[in-house]
C-alpha atoms as a PDB file:
ATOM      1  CA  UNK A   1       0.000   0.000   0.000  1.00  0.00           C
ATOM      2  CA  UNK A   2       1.168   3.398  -0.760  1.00  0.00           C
ATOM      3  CA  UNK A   3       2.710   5.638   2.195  1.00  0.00           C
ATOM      4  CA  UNK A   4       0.497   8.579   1.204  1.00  0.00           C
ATOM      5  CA  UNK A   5      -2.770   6.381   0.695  1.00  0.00           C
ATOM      6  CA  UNK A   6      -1.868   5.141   4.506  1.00  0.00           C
ATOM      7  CA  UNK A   7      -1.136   8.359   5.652  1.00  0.00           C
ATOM      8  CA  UNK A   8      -4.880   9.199   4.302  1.00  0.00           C
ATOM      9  CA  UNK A   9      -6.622   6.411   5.720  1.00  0.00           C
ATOM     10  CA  UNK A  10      -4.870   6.661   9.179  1.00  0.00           C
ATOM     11  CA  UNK A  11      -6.103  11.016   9.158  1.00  0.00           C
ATOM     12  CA  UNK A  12      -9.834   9.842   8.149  1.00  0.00           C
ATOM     13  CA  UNK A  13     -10.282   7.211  10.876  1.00  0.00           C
ATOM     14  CA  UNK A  14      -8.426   9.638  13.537  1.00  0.00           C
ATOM     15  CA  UNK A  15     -10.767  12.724  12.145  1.00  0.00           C
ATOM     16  CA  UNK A  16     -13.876  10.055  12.074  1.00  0.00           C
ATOM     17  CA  UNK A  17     -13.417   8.736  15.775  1.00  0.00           C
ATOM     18  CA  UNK A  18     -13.345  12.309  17.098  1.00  0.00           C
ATOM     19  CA  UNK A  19     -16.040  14.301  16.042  1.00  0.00           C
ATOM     20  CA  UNK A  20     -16.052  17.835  16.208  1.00  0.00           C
ATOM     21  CA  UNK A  21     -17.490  19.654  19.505  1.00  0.00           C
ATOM     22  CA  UNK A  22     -18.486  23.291  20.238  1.00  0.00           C
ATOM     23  CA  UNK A  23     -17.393  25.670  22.564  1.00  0.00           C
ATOM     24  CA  UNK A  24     -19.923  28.898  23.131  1.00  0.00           C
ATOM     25  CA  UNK A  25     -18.362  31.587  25.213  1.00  0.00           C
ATOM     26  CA  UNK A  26     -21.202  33.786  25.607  1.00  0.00           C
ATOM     27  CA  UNK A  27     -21.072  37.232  27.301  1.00  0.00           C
ATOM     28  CA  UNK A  28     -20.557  40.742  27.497  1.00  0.00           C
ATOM     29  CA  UNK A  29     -17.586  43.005  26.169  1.00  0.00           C
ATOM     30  CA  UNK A  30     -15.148  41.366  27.934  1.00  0.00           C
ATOM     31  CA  UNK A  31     -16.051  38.281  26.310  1.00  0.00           C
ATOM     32  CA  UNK A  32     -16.239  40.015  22.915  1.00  0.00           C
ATOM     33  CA  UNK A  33     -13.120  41.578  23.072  1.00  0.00           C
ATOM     34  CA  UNK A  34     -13.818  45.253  23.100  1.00  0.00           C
ATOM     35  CA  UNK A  35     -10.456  47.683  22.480  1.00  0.00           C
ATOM     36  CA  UNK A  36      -8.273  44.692  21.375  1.00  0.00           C
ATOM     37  CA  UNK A  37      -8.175  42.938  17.860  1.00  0.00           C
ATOM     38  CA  UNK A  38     -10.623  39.775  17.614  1.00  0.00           C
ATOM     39  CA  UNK A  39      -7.512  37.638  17.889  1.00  0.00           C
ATOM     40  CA  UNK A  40      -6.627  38.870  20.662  1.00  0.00           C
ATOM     41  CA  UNK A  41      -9.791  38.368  22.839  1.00  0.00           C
ATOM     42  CA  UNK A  42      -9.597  35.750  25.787  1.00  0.00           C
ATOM     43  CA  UNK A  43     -11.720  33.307  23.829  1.00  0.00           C
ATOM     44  CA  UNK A  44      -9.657  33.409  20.747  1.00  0.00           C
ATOM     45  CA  UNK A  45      -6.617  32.820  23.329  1.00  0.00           C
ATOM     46  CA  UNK A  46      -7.916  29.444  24.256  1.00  0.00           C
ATOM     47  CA  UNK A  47      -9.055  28.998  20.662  1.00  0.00           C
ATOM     48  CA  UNK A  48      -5.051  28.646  19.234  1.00  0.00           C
ATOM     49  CA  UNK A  49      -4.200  27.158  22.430  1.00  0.00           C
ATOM     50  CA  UNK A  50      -6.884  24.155  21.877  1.00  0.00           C
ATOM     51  CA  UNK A  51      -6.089  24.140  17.920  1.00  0.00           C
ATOM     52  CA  UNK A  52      -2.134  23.811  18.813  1.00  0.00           C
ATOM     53  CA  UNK A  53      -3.274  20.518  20.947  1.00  0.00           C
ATOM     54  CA  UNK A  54      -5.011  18.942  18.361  1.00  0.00           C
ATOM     55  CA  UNK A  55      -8.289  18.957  20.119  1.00  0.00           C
ATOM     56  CA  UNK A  56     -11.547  18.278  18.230  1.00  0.00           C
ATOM     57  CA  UNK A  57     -13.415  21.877  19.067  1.00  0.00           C
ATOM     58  CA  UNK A  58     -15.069  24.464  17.002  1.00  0.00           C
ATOM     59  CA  UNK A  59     -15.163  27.582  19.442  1.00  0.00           C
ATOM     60  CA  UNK A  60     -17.397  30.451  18.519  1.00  0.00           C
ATOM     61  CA  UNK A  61     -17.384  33.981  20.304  1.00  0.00           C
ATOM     62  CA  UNK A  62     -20.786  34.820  21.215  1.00  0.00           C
ATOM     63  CA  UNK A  63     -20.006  37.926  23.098  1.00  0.00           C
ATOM     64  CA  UNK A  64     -21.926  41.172  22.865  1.00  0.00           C
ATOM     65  CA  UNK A  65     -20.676  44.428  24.554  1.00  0.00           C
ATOM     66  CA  UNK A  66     -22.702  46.585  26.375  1.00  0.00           C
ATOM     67  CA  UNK A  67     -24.711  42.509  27.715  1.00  0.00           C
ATOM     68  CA  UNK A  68     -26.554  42.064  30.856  1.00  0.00           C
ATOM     69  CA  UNK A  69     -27.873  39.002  32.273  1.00  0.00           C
ATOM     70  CA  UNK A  70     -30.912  40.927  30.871  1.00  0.00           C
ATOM     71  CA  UNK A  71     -30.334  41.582  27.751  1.00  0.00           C
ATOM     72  CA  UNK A  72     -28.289  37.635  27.832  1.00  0.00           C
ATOM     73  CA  UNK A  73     -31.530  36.331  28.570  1.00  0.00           C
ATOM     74  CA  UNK A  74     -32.938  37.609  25.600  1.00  0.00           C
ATOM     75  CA  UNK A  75     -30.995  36.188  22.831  1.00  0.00           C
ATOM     76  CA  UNK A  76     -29.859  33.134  24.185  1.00  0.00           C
ATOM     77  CA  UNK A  77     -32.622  31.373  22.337  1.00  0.00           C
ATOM     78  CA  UNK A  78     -31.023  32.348  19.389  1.00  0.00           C
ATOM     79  CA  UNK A  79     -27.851  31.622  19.962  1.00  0.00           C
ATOM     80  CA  UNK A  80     -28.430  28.261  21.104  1.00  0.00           C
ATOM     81  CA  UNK A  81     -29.552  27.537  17.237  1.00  0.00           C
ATOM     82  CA  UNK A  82     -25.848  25.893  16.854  1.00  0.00           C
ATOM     83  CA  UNK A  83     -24.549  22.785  18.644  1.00  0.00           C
ATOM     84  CA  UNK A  84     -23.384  23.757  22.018  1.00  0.00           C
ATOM     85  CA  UNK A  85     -21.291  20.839  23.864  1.00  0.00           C
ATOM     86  CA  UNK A  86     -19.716  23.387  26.680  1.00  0.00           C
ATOM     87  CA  UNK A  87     -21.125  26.893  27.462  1.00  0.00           C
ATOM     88  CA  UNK A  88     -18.933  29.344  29.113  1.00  0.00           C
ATOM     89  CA  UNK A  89     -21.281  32.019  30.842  1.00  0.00           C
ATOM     90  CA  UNK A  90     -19.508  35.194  31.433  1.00  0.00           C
ATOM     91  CA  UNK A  91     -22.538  37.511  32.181  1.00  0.00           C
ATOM     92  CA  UNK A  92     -22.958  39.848  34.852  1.00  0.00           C
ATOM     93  CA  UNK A  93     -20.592  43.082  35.268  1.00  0.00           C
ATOM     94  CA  UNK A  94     -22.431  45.668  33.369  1.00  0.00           C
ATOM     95  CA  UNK A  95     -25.546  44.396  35.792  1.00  0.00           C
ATOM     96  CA  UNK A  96     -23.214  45.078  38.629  1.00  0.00           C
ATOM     97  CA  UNK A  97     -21.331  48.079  37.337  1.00  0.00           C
ATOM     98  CA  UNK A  98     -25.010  49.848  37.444  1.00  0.00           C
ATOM     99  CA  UNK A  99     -26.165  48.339  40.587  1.00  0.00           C
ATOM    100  CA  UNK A 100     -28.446  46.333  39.513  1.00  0.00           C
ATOM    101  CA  UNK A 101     -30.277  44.229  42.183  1.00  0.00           C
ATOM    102  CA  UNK A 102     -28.708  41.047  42.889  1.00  0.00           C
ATOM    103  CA  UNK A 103     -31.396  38.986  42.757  1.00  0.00           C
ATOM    104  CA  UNK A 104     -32.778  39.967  39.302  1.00  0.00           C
ATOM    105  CA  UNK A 105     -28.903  38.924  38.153  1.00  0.00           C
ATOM    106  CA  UNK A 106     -29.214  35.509  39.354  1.00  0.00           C
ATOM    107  CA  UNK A 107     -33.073  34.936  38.282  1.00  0.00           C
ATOM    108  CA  UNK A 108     -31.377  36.033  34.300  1.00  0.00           C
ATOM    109  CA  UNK A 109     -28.563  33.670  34.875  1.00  0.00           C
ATOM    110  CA  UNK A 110     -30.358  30.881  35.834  1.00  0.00           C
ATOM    111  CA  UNK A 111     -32.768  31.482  33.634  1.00  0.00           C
ATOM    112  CA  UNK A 112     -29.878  31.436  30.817  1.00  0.00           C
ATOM    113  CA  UNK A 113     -28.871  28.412  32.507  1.00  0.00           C
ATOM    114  CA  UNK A 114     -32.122  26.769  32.407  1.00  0.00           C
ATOM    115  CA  UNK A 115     -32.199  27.285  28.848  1.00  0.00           C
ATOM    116  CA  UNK A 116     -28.738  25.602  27.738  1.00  0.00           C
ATOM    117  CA  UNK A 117     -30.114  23.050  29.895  1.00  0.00           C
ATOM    118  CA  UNK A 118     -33.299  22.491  28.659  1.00  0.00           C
ATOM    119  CA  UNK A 119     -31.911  22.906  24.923  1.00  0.00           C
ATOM    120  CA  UNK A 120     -28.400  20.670  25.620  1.00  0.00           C
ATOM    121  CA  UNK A 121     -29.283  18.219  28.690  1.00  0.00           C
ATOM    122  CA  UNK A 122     -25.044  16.986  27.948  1.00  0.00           C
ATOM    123  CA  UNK A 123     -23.280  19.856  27.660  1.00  0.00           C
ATOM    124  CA  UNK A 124     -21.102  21.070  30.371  1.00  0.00           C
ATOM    125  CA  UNK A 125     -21.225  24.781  31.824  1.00  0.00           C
ATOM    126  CA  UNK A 126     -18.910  26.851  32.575  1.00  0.00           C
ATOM    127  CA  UNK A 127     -19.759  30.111  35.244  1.00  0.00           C
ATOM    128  CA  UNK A 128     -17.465  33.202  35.184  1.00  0.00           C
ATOM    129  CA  UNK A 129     -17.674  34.905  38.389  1.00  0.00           C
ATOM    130  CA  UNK A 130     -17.119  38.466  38.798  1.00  0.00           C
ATOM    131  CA  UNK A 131     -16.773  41.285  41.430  1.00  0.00           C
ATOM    132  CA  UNK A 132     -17.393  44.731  41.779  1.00  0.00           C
ATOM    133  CA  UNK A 133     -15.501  47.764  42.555  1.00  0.00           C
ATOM    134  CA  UNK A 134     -15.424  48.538  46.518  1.00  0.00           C
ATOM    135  CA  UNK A 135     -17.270  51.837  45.440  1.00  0.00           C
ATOM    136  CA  UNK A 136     -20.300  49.696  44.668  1.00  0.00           C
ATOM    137  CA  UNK A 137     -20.714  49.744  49.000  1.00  0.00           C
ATOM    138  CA  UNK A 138     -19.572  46.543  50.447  1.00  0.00           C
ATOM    139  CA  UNK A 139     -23.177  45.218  51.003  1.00  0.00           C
ATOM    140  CA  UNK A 140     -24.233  45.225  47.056  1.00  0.00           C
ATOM    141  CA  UNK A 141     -20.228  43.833  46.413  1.00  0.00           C
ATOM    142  CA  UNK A 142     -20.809  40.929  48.543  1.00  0.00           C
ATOM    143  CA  UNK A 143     -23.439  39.538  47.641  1.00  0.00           C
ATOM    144  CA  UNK A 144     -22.963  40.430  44.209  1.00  0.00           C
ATOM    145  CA  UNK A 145     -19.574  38.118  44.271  1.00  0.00           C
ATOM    146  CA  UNK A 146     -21.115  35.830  46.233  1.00  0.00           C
ATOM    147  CA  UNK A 147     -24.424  35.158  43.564  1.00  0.00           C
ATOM    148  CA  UNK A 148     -21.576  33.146  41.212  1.00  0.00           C
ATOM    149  CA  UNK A 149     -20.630  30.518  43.557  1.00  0.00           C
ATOM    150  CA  UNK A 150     -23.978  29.923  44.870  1.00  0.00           C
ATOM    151  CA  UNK A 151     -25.534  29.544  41.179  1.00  0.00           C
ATOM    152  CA  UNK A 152     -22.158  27.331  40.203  1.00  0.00           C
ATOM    153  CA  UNK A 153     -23.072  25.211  43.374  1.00  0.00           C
ATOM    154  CA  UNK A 154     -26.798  25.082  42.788  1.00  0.00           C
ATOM    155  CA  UNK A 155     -26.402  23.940  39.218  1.00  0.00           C
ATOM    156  CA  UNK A 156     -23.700  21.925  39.147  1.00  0.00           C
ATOM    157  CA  UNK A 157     -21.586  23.612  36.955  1.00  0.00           C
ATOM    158  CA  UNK A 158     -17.759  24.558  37.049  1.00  0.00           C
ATOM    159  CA  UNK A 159     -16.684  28.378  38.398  1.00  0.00           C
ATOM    160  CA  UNK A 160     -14.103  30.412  37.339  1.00  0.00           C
ATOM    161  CA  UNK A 161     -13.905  31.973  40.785  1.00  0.00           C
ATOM    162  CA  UNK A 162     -13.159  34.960  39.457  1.00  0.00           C
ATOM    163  CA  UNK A 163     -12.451  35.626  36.079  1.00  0.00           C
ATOM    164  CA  UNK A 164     -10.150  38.956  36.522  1.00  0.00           C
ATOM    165  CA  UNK A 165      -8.024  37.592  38.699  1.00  0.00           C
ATOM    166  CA  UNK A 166      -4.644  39.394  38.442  1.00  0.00           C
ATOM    167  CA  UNK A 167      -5.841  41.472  36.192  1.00  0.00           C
ATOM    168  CA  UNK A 168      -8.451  43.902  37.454  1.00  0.00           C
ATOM    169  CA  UNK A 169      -7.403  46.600  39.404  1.00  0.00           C
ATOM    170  CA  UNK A 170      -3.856  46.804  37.656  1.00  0.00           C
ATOM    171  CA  UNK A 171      -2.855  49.395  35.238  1.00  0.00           C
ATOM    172  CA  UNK A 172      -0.491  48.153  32.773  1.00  0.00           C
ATOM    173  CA  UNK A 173      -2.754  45.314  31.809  1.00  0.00           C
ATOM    174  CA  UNK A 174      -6.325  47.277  31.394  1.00  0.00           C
ATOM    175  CA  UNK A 175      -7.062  49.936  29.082  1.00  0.00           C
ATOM    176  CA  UNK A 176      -7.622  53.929  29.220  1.00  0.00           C
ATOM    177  CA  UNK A 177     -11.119  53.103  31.171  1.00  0.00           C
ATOM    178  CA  UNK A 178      -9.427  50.566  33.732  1.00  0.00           C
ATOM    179  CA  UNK A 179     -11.985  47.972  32.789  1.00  0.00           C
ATOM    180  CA  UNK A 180     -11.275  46.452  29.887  1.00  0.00           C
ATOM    181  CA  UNK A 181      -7.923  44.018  30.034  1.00  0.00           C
ATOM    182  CA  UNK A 182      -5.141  44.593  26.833  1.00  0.00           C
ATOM    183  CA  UNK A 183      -4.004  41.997  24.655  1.00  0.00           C
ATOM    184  CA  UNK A 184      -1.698  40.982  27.712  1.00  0.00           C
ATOM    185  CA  UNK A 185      -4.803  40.990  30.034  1.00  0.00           C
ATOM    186  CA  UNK A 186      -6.803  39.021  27.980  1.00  0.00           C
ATOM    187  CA  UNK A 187      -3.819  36.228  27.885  1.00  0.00           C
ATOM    188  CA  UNK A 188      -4.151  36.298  31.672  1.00  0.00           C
ATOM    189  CA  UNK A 189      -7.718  36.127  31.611  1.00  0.00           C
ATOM    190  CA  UNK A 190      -7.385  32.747  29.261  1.00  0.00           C
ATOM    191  CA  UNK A 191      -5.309  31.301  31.822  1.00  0.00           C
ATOM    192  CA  UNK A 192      -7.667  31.884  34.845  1.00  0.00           C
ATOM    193  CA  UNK A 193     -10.787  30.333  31.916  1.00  0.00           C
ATOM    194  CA  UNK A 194      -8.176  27.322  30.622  1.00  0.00           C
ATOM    195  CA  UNK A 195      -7.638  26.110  34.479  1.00  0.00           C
ATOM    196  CA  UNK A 196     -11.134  25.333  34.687  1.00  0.00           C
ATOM    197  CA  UNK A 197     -12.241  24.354  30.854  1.00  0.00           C
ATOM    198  CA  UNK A 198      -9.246  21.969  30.475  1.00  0.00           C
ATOM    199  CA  UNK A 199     -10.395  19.307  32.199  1.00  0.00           C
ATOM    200  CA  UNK A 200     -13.364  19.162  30.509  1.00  0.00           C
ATOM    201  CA  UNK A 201     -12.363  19.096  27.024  1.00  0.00           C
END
């Protein structure tokens, strides 16, 4: 048998016994990548990290800035129109940022929850959790942090305790506005994502 006629039969029955999967991160301009290039956002990070491993995922970018769990509620029917195998839910700082009750927040998040759910009983979630600045008051900031791990808990799914971590709150690696990360902030960001969505891949 020919080496290249081998080396296309091996490829088809390795590309065969792994179908491809889908990846939604869905969310709000920090999801979307707002003030960096599109390659540059946190789930295009994890997109050439997956692709250099070989792994069998499509990931799309499903972020929208300006969200809230509101306005994630709303369109999540139509997003879930494509496969979705893991969901990473990143929803919930523009809510916060305008002091928006807490418990409206969760009832949108669950309710986005509920839908993935309902729509993809397998697929695995993934929870983003986020804080707000101390200027917020420390009642609203508590419980607003707190919302992510009590949803993550109640549902089952994994929690990116926070997903700023090391990177909110420092200069050099957020923009003009000190919210949104850089290209170098966004790389950090995809590391504090990757520790939790590795092991499910």
């Amino acid at each position: 048998m020919p080496v290249q006629l081998l080396f296309f039969i091996l490829f088809f029955s390795a590309f065969q016994s792994h179908p491809q999967k889908h990846i939604i991160f869905f969310g709000d301009s920090l999801t979307a990548g707002y003030g960096v290039s599109p390659d540059q956002a946190f789930p295009e990070v994890i997109k050439h990290r997956i692709d250099s491993l070989h792994l069998p995922y499509q990931v799309t970018n499903a972020g929208v800035s300006g969200e809230t769990t509101s306005g994630g509620k709303n369109r999540i029917g139509w997003v879930l129109r494509q496969p979705v195998d893991i969901f990473v839910l990143e929803l919930g700082a523009n809510d916060g940022l305008r002091g928006i009750p807490v418990t409206g927040t969760t009832a949108n998040l669950q309710a986005i929850i509920d839908s993935v759910k309902a729509r993809y009983p397998s697929a695995r979630i993934v929870l983003a959790g986020m804080q707000v600045p101390p200027s917020m008051g420390s009642v609203y900031a508590t419980a607003f942090r707190n919302l992510f791990p009590a949803l993550a808990a109640k549902n089952n799914t994994a929690l990116v305790p926070f997903l700023l971590q090391n990177v909110g709150g420092i200069p050099r690696l957020n923009q003009h506005d000190g919210i949104h990360p850089t290209a170098e902030g966004h790389r950090l960001v995809a590391n504090n994502v990757w520790k939790v969505l590795k092991p499910l891949l």
